[in-house]
C-alpha atoms as a PDB file:
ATOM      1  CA  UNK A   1      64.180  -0.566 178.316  1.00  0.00           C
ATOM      2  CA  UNK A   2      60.463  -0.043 177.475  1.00  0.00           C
ATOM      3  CA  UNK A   3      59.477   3.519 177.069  1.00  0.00           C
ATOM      4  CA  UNK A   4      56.670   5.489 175.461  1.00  0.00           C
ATOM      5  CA  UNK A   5      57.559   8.841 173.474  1.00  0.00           C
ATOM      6  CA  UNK A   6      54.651  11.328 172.585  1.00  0.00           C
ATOM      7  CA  UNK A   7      55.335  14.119 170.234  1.00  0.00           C
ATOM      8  CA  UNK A   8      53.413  17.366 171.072  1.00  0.00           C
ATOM      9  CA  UNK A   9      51.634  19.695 168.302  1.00  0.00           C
ATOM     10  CA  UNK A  10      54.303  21.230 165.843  1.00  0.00           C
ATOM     11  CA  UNK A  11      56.405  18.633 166.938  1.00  0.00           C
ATOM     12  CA  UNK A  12      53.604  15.701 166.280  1.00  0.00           C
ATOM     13  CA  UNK A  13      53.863  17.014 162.560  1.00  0.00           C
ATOM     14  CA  UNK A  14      57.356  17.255 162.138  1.00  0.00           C
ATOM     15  CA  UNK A  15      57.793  13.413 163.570  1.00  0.00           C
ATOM     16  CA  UNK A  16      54.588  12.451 161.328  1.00  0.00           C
ATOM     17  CA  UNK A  17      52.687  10.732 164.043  1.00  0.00           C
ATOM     18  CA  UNK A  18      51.648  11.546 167.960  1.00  0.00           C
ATOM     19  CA  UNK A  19      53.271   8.324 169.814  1.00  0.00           C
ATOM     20  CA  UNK A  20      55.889   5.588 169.739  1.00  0.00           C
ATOM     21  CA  UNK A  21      56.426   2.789 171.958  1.00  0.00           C
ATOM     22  CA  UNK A  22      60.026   2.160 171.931  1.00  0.00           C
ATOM     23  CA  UNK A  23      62.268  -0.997 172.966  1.00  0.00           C
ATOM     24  CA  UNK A  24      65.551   0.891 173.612  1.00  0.00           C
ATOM     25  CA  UNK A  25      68.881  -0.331 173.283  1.00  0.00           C
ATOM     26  CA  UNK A  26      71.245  -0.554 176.585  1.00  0.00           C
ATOM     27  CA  UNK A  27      73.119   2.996 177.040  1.00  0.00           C
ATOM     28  CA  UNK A  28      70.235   4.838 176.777  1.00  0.00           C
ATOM     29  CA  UNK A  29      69.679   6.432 180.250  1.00  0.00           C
ATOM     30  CA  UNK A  30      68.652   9.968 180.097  1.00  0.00           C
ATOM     31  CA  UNK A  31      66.778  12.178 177.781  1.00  0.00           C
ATOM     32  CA  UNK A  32      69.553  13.553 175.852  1.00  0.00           C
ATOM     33  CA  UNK A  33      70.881   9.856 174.908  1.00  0.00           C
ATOM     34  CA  UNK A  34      67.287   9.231 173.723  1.00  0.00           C
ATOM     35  CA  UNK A  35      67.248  12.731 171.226  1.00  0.00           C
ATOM     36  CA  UNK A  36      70.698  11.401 170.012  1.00  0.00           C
ATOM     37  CA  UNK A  37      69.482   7.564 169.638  1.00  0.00           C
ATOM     38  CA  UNK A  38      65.903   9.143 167.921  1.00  0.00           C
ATOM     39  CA  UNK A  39      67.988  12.071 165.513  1.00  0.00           C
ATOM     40  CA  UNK A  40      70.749   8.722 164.280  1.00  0.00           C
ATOM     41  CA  UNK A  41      67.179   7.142 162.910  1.00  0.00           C
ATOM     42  CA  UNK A  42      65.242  10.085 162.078  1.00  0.00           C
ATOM     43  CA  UNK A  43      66.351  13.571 160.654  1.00  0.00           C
ATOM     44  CA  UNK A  44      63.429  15.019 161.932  1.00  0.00           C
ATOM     45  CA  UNK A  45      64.515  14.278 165.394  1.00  0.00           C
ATOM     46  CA  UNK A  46      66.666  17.140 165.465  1.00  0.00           C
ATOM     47  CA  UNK A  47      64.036  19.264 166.629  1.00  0.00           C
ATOM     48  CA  UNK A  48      63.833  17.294 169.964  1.00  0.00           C
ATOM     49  CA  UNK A  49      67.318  18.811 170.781  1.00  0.00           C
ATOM     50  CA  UNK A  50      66.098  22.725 170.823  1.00  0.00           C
ATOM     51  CA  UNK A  51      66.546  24.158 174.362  1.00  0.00           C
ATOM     52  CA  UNK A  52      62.747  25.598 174.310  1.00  0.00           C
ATOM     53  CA  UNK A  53      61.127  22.082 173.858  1.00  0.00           C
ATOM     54  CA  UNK A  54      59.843  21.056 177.205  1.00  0.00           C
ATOM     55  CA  UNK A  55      60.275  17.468 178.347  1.00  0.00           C
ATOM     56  CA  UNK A  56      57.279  16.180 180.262  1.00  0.00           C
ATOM     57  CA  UNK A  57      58.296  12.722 181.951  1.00  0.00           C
ATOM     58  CA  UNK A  58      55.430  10.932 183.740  1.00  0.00           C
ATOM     59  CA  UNK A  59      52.760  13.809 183.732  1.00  0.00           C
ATOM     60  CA  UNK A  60      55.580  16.212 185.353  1.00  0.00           C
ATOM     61  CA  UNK A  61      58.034  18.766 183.631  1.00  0.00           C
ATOM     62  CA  UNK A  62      61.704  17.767 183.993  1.00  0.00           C
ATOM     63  CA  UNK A  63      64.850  19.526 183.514  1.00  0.00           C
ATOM     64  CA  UNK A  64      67.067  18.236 180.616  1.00  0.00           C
ATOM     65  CA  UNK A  65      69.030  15.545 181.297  1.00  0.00           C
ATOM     66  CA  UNK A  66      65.971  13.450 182.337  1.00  0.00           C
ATOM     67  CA  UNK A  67      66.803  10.494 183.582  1.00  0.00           C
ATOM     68  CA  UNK A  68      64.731   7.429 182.265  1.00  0.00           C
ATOM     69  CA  UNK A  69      63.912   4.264 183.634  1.00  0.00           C
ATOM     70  CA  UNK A  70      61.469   1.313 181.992  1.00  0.00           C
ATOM     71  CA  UNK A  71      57.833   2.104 181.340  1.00  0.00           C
ATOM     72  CA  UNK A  72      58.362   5.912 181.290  1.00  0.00           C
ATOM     73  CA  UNK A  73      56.400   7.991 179.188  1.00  0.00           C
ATOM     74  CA  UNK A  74      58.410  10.647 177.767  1.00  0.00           C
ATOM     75  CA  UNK A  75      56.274  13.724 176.303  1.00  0.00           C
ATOM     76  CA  UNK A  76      58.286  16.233 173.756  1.00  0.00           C
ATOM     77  CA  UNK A  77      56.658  19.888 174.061  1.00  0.00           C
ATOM     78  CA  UNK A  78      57.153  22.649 171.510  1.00  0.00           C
ATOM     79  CA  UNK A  79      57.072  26.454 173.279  1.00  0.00           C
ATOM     80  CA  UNK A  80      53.265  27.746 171.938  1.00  0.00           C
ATOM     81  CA  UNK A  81      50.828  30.597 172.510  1.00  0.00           C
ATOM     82  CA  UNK A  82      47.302  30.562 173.387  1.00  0.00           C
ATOM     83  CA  UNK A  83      44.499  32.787 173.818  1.00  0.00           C
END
């Protein structure tokens, strides 16, 4: 499966870049295999896994486990403040 991962302000710095297209072993089929699959290659991953990082699949907010399918874009988004 084909999928496209964007990493969202704090979390775009702790991952060291904004995007990744991904070619995804077989298995991964939800949101929470992908964190586990992404924290076994990266450290920094772990991050991905705290319950106030929103998941944004597709342009829409999704609860955790999101399901994924091939060609999703899957958006990781911090908890921040504006004014």
């Amino acid at each position: 499966m084909k999928l496209t991962v964007r990493y969202v302000a704090a979390l775009r710095d702790r991952m060291g870049r904004a995007e990744a297209d991904l070619d995804l072993p077989e298995g991964i089929a939800d949101s929470e295999a992908l964190i586990g699959h992404l924290r076994a290659a990266e450290p920094a991953a772990e991050a991905l896994s705290h319950p106030s990082v929103r998941l944004i699949l597709n342009d829409a907010i999704v609860p955790r486990p999101a399901p994924l399918s091939d060609g999703d874009t899957l958006a990781f988004c911090p908890p921040f403040t504006g004014g």
